[in-house]
C-alpha atoms as a PDB file:
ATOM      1  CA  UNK A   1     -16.911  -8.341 -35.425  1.00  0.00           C
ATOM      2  CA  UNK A   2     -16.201 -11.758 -34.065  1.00  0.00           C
ATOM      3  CA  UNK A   3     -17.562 -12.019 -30.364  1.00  0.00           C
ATOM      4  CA  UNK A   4     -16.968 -15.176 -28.334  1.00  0.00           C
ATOM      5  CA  UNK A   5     -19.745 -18.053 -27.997  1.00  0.00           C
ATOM      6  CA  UNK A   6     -20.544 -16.956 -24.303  1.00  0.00           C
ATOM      7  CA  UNK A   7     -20.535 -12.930 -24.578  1.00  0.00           C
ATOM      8  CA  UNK A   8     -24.127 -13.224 -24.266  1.00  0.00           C
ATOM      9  CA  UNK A   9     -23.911 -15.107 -20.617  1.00  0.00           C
ATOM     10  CA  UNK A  10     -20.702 -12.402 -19.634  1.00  0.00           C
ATOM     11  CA  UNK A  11     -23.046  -9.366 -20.881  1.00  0.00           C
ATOM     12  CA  UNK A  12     -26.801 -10.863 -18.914  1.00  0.00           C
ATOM     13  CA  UNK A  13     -24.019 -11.264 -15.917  1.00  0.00           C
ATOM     14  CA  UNK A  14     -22.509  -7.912 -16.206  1.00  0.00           C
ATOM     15  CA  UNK A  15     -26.256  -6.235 -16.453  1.00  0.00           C
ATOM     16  CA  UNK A  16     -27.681  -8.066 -13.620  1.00  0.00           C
ATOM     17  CA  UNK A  17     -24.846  -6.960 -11.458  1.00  0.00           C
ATOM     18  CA  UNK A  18     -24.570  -3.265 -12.632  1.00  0.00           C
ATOM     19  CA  UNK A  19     -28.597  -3.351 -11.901  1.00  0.00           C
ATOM     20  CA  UNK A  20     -27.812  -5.115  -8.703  1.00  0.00           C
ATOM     21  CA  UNK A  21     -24.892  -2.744  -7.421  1.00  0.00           C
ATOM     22  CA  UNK A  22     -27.563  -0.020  -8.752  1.00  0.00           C
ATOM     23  CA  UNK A  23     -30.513  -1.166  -6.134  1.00  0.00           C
ATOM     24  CA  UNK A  24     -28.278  -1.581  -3.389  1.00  0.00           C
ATOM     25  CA  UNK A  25     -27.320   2.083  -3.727  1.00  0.00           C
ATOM     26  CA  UNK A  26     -30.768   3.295  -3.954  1.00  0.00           C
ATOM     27  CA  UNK A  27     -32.182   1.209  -0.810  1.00  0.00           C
ATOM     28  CA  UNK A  28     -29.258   2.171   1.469  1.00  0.00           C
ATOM     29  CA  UNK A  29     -28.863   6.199   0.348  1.00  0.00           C
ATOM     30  CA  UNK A  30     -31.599   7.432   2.643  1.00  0.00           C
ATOM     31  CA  UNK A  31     -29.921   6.297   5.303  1.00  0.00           C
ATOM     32  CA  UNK A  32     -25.877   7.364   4.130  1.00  0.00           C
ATOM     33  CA  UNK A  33     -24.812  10.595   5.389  1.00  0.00           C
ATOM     34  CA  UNK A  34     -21.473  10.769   3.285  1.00  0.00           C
ATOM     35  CA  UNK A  35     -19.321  13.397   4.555  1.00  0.00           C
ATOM     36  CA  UNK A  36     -15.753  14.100   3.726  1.00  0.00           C
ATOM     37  CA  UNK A  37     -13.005  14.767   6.116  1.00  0.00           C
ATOM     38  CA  UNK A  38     -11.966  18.346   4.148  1.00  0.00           C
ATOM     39  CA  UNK A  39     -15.860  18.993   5.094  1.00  0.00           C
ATOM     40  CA  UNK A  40     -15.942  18.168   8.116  1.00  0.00           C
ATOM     41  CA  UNK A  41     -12.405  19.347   9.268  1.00  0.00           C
ATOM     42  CA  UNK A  42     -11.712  23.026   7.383  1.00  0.00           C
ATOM     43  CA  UNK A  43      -9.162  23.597   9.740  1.00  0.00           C
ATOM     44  CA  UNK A  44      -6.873  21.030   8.869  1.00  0.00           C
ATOM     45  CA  UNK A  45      -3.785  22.096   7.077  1.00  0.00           C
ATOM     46  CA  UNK A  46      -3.334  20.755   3.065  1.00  0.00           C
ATOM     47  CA  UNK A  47      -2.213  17.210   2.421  1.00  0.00           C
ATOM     48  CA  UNK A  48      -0.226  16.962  -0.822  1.00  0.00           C
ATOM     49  CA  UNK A  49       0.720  13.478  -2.142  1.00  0.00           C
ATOM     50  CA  UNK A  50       3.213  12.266  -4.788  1.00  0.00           C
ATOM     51  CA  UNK A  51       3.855   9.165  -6.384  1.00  0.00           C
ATOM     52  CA  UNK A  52       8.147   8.497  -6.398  1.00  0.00           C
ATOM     53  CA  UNK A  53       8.855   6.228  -8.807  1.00  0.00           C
ATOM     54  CA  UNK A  54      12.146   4.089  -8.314  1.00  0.00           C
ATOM     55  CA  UNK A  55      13.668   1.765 -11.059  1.00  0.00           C
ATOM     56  CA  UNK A  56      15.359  -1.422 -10.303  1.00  0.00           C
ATOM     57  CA  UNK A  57      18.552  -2.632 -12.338  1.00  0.00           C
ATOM     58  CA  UNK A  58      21.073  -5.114 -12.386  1.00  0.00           C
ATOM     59  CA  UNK A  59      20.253  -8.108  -9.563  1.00  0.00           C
ATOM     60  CA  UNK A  60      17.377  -6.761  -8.407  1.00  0.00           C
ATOM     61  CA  UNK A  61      15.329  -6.561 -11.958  1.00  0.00           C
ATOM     62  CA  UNK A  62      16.627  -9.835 -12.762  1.00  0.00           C
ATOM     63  CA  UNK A  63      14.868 -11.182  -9.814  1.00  0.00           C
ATOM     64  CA  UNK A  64      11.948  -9.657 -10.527  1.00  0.00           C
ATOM     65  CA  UNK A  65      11.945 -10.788 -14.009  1.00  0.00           C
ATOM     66  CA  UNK A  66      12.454 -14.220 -12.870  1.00  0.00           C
ATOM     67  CA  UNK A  67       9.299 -13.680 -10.347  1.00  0.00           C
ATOM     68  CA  UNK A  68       7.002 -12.406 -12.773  1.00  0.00           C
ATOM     69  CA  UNK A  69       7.951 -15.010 -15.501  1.00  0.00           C
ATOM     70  CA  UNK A  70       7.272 -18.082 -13.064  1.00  0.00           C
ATOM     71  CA  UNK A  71       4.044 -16.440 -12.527  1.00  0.00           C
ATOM     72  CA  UNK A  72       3.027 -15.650 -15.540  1.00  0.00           C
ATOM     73  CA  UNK A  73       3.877 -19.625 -16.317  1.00  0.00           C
ATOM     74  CA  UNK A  74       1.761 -20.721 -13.396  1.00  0.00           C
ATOM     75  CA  UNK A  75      -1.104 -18.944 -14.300  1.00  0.00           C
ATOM     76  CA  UNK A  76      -1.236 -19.972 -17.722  1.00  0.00           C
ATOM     77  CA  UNK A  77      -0.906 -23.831 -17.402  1.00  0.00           C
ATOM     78  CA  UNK A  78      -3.699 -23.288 -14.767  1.00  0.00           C
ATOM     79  CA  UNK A  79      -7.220 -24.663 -15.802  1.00  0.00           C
ATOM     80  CA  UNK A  80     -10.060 -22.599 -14.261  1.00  0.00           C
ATOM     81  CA  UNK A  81     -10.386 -25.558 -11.621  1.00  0.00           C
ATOM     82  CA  UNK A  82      -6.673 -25.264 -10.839  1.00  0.00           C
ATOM     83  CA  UNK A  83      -7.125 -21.648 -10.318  1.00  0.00           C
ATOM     84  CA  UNK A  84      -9.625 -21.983  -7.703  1.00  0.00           C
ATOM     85  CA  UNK A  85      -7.145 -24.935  -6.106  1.00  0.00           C
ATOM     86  CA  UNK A  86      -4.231 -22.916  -5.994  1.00  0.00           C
ATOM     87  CA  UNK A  87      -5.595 -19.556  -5.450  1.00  0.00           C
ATOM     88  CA  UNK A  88      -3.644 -19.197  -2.544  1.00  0.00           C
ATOM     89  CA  UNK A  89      -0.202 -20.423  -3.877  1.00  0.00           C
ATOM     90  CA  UNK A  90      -0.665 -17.486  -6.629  1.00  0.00           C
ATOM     91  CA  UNK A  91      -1.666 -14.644  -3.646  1.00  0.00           C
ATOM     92  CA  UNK A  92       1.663 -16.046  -2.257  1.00  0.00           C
ATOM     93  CA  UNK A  93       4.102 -15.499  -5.398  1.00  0.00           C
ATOM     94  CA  UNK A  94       2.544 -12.477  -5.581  1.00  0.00           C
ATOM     95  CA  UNK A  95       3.274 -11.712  -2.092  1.00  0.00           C
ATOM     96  CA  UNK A  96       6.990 -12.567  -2.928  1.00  0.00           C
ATOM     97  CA  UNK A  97       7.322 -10.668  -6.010  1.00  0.00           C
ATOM     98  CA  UNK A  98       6.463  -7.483  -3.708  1.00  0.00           C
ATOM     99  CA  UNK A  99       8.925  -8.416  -1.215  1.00  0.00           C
ATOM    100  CA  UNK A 100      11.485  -8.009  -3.964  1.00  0.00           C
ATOM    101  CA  UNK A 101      10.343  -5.053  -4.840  1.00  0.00           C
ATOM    102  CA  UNK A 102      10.640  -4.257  -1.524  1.00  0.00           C
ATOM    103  CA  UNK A 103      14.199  -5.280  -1.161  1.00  0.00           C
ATOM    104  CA  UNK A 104      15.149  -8.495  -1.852  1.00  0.00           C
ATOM    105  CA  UNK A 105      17.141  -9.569   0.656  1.00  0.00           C
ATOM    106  CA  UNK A 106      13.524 -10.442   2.462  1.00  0.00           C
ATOM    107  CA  UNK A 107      13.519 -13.515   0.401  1.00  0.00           C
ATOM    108  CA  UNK A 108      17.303 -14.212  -0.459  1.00  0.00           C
ATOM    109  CA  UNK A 109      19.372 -14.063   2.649  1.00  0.00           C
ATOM    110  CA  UNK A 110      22.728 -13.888   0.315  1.00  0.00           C
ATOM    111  CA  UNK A 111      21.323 -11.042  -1.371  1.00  0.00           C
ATOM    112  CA  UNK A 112      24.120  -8.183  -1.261  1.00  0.00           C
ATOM    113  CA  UNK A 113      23.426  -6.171  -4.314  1.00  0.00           C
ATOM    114  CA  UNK A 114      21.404  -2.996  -4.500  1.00  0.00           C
ATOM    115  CA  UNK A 115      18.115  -2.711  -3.126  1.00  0.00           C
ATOM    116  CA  UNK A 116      16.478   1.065  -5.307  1.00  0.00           C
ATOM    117  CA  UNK A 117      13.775   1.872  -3.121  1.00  0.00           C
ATOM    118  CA  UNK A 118      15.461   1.327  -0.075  1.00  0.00           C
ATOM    119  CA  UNK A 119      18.745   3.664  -1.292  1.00  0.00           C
ATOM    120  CA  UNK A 120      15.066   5.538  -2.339  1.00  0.00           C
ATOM    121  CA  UNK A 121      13.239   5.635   1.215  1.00  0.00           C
ATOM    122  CA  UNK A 122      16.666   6.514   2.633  1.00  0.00           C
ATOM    123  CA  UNK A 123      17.845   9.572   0.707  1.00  0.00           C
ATOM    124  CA  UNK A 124      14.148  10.693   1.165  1.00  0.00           C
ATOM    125  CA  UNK A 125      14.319  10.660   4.858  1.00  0.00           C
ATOM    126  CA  UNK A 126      17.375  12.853   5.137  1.00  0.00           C
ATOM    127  CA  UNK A 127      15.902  14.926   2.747  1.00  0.00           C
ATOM    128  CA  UNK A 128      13.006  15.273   4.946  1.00  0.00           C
ATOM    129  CA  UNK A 129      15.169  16.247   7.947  1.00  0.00           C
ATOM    130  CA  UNK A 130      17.410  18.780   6.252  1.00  0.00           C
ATOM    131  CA  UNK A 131      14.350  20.700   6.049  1.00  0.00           C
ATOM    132  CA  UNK A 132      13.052  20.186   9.329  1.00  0.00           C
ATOM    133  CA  UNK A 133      10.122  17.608   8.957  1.00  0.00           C
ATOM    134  CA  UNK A 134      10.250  14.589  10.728  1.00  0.00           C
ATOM    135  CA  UNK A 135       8.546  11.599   9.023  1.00  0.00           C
ATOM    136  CA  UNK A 136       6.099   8.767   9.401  1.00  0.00           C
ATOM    137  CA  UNK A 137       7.254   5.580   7.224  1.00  0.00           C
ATOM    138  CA  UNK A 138       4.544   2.694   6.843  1.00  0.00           C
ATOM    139  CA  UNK A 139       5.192  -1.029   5.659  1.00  0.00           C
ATOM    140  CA  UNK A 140       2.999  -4.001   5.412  1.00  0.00           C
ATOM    141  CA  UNK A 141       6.817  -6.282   6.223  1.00  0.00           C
ATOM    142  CA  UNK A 142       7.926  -5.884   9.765  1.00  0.00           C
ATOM    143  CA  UNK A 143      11.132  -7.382   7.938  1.00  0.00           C
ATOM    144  CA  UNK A 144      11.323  -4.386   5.468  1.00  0.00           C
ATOM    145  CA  UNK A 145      11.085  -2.439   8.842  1.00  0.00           C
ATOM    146  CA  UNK A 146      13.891  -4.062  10.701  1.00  0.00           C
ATOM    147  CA  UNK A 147      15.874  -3.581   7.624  1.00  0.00           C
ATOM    148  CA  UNK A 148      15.055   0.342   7.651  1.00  0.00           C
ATOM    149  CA  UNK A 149      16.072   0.225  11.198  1.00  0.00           C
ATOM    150  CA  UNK A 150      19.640  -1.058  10.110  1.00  0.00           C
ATOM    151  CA  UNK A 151      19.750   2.020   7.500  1.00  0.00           C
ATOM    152  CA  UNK A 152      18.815   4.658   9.642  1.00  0.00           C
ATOM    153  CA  UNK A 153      21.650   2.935  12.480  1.00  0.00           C
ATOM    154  CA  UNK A 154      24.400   3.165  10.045  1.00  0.00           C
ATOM    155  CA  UNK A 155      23.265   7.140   9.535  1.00  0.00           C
ATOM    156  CA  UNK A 156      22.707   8.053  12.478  1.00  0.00           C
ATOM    157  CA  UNK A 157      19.791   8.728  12.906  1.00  0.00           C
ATOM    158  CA  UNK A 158      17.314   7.798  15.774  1.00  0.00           C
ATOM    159  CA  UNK A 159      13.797   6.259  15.312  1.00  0.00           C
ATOM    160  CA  UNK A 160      10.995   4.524  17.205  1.00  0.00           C
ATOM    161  CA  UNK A 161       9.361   1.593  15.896  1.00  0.00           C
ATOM    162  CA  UNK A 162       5.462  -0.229  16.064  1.00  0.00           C
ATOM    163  CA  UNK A 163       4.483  -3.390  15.180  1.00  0.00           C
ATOM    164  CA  UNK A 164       1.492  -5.690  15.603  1.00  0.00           C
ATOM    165  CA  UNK A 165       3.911  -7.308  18.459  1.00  0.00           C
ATOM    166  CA  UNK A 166       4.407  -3.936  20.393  1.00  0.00           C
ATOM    167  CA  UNK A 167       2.305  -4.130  23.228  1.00  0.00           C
ATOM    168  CA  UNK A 168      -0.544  -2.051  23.669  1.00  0.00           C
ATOM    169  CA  UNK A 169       1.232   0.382  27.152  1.00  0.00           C
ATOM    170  CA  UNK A 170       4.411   0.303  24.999  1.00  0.00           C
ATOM    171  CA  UNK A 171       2.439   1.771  21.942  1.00  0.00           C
ATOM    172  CA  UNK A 172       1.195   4.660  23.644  1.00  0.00           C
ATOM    173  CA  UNK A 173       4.473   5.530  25.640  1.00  0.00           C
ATOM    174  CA  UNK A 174       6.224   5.560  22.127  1.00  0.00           C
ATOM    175  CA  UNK A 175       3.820   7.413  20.648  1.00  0.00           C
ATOM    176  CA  UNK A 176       4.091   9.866  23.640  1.00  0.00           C
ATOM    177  CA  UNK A 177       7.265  10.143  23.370  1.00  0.00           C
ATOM    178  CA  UNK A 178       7.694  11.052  20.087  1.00  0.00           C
ATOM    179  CA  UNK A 179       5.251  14.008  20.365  1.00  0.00           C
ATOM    180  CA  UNK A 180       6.887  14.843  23.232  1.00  0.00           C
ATOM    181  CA  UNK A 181      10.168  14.620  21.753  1.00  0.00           C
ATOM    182  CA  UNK A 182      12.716  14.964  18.771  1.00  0.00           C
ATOM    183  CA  UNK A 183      13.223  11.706  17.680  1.00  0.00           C
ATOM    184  CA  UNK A 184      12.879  12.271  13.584  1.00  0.00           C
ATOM    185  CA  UNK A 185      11.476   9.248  12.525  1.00  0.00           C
ATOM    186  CA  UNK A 186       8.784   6.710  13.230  1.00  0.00           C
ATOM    187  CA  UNK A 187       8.442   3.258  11.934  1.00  0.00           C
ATOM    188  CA  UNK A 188       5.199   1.717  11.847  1.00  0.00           C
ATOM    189  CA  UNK A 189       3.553  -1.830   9.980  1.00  0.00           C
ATOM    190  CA  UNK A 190       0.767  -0.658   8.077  1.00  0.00           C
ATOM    191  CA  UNK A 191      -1.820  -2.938   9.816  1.00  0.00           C
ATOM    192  CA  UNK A 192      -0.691  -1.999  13.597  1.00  0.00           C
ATOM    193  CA  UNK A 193      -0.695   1.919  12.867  1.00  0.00           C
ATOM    194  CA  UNK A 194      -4.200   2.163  10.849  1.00  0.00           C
ATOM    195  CA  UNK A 195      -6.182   3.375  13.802  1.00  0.00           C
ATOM    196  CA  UNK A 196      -5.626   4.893  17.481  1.00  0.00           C
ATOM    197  CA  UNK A 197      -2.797   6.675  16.811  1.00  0.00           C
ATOM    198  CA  UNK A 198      -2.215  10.322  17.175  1.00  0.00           C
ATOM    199  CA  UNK A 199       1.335  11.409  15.348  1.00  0.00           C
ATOM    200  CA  UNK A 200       0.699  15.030  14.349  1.00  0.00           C
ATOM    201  CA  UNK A 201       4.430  15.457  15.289  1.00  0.00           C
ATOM    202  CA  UNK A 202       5.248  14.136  12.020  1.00  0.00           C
ATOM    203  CA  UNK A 203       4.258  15.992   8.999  1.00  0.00           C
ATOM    204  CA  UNK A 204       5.727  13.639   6.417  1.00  0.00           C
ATOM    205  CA  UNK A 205       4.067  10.228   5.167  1.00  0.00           C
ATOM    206  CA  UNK A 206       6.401   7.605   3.075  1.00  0.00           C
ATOM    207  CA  UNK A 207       4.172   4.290   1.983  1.00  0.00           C
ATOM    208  CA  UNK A 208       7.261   2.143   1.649  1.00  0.00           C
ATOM    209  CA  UNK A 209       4.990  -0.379  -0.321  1.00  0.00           C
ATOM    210  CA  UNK A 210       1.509   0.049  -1.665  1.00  0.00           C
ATOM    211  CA  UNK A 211      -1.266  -2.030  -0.326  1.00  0.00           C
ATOM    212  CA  UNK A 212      -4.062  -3.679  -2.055  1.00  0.00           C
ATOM    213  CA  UNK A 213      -7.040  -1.899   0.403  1.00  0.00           C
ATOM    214  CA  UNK A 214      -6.413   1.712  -0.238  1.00  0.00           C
ATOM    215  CA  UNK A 215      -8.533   2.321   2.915  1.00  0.00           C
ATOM    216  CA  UNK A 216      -5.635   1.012   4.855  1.00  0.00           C
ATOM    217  CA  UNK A 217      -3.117   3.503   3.618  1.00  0.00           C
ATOM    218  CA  UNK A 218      -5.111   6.325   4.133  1.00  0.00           C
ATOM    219  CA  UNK A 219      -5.937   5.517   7.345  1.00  0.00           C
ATOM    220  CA  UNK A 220      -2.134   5.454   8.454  1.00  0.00           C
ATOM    221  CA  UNK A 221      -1.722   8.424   6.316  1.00  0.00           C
ATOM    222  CA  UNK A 222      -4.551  10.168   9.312  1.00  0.00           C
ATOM    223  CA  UNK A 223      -1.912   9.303  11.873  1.00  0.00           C
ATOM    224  CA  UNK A 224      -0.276  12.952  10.685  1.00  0.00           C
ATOM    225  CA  UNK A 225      -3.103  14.606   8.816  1.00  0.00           C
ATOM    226  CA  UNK A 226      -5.306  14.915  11.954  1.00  0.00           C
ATOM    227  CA  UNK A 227      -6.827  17.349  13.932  1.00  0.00           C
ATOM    228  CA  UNK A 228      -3.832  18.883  15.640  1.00  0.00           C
ATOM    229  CA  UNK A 229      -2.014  18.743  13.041  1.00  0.00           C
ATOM    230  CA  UNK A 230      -0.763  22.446  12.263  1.00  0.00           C
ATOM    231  CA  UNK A 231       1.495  22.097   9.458  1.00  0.00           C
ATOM    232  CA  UNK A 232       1.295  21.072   5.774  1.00  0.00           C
ATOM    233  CA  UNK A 233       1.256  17.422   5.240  1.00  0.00           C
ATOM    234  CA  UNK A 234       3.446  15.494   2.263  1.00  0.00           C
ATOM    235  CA  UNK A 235       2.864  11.904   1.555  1.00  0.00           C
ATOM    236  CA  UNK A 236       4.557   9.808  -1.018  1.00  0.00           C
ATOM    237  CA  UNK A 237       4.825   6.517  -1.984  1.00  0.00           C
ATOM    238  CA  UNK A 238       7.521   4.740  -2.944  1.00  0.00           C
ATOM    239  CA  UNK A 239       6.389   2.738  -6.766  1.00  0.00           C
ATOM    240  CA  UNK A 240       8.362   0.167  -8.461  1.00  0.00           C
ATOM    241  CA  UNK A 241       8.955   1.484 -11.945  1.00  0.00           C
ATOM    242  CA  UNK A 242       7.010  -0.769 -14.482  1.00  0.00           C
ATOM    243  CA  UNK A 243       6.454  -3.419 -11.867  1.00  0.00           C
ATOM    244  CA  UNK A 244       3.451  -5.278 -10.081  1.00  0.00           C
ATOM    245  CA  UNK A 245       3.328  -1.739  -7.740  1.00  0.00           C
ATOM    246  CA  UNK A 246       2.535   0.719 -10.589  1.00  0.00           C
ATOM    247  CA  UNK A 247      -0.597  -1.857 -11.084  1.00  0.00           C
ATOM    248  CA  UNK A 248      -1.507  -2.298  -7.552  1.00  0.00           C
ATOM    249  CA  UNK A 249      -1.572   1.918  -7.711  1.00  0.00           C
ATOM    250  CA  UNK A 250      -3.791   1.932 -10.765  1.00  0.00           C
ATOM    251  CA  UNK A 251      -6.174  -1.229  -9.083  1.00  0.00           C
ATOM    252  CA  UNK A 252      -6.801   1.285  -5.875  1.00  0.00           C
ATOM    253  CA  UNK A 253      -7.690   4.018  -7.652  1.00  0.00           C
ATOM    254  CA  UNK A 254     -10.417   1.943  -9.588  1.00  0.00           C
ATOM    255  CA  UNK A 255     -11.285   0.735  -6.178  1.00  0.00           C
ATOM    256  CA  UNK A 256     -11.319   4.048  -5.138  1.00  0.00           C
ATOM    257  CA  UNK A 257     -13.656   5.224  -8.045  1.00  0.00           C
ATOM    258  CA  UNK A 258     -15.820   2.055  -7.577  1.00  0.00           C
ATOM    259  CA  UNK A 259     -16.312   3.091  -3.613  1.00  0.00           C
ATOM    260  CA  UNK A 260     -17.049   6.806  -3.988  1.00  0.00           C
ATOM    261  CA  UNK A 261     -19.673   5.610  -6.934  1.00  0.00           C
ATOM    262  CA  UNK A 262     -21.538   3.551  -5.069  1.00  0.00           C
ATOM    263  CA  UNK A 263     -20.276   3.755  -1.392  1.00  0.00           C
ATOM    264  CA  UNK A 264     -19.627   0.149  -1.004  1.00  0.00           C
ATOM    265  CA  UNK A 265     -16.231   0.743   0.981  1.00  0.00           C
ATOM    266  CA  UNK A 266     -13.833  -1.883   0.436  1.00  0.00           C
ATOM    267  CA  UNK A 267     -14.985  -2.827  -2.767  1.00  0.00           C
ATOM    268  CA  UNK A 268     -13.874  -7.150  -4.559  1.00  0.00           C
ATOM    269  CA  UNK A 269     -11.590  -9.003  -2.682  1.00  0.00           C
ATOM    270  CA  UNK A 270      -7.970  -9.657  -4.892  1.00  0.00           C
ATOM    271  CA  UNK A 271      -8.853 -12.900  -4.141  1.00  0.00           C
ATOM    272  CA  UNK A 272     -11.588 -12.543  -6.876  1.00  0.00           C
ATOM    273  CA  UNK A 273      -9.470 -11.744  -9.691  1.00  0.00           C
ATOM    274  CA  UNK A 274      -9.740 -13.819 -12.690  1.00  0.00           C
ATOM    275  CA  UNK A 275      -7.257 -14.978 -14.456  1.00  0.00           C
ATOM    276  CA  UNK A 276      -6.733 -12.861 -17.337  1.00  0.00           C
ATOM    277  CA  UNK A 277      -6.579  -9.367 -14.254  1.00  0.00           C
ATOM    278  CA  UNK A 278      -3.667 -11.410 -12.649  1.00  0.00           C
ATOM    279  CA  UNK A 279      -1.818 -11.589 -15.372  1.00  0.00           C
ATOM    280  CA  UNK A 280      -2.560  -8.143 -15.926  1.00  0.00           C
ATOM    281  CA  UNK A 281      -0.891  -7.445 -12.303  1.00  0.00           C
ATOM    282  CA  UNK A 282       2.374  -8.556 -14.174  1.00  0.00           C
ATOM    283  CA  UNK A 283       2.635  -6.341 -18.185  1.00  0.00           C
END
């Protein structure tokens, strides 16, 4: 077997940082009372989740292939130096390549074509309401939002909406209002609706776009699946088929493994990644 010069170096750094991670745990787990919520909280109703997975064609893949191929190319003229230098530029392609999975008319204002997980999001909603739920949908783009609030115009249907620019009085009458009310369908950005906010009305969840920090999602999924909350709740997310999202999934649920191994919480930073696990992001 032919191992690289420097596997030595990458192995004494992977050891000291296993033994490291390894300490830390041991020092700190006198003093971590770790309790889950399903513990704590027997009566709360089940939560059931599933992944919907939603494949793009025609104008839509193309730009997406055209995404991923630019930065595939930008990571691989990229020294390690460079890397470090444009770090950010690379967060921010990959920032645009999720807006087109999102739809991508957030990027191209000409865009006219078909947009899957939208059609997706939509046809789940009204599904939802046939059968009496009334739903919860979370983005990280206030512009994906304002586009759902187009959709659910031209159907008919009625919704509130939160973002980090609703005021603080304005949140809680809207919030009051839909558990007071009938209105089917809540829009909320996934940062503004992570904590202080009691929707138990709702007993659907729709993740219109995964987010890196799992955390975050689950914490807007305990909007609904509260205490109060007296029915069964259903989350999905909405995945790109064979796209940057099916990764993202798989890269919080190794966060997620990493956290409940050694109850660190958030876990590395994407800004971490190396080169070779960006390009990963991408097939």
């Amino acid at each position: 077997m032919n191992l690289p010069s420097n596997w030595l170096s990458h192995y004494i750094f992977l050891m000291k940082n296993i033994q490291t991670v390894f300490d830390e745990k041991i020092m700190i787990s006198p003093f971590v009372l770790r309790r889950l919520k399903s513990d704590v909280l027997k009566e709360l109703p089940e939560k059931l989740e599933e992944v919907r997975y939603v494949r793009f064609e025609g104008a839509q893949q193309r730009l997406y292939d055209a995404q991923a191929t630019k930065i595939r190319a930008m990571l691989e003229k990229s020294s390690d130096e460079d890397m470090n230098r444009r770090r950010i530029q690379i967060l921010a392609e990959l920032t645009r390549i999720r807006q087109i999975c999102c739809d991508p008319s957030l990027l191209f204002e000409d865009y006219q074509a078909a947009s899957a997980k939208r059609e997706a999001c939509l046809d789940l909603i009204r599904s939802a309401m046939d059968g009496g739920h009334r739903i919860l949908v979370f983005s990280q783009f206030t512009s994906m939002l304002a586009l759902l609030e187009k959709d659910l115009n031209d159907a008919g249907i009625e919704w509130f909406t939160i973002t980090g620019e609703t005021p603080k009085q304005d949140r809680m009458d809207l919030v009051r209002r839909f558990s007071e009310g009938t209105i089917p369908v809540f829009l909320i950005s996934l940062k503004a609706g992570g904590t202080g906010l009691n929707l138990t009305g709702a007993d659907t969840v729709i993740h219109y776009d995964p987010w890196w920090n799992v955390a975050a999602q689950n914490q807007a999924t305990d909007r609904a699946h509260r205490i109060g909350q007296t029915r069964t709740v259903c989350v999905y997310k909405l995945i790109g088929k064979d796209t940057v999202e099916e990764k993202i999934l798989k890269l919080q649920q190794d966060k997620q493994d990493l956290a409940d191994e050694i109850l660190s919480g958030e876990g590395r930073s994407l800004s971490a990644m190396s080169r070779e696990e960006l390009m990963a992001l991408l097939g």
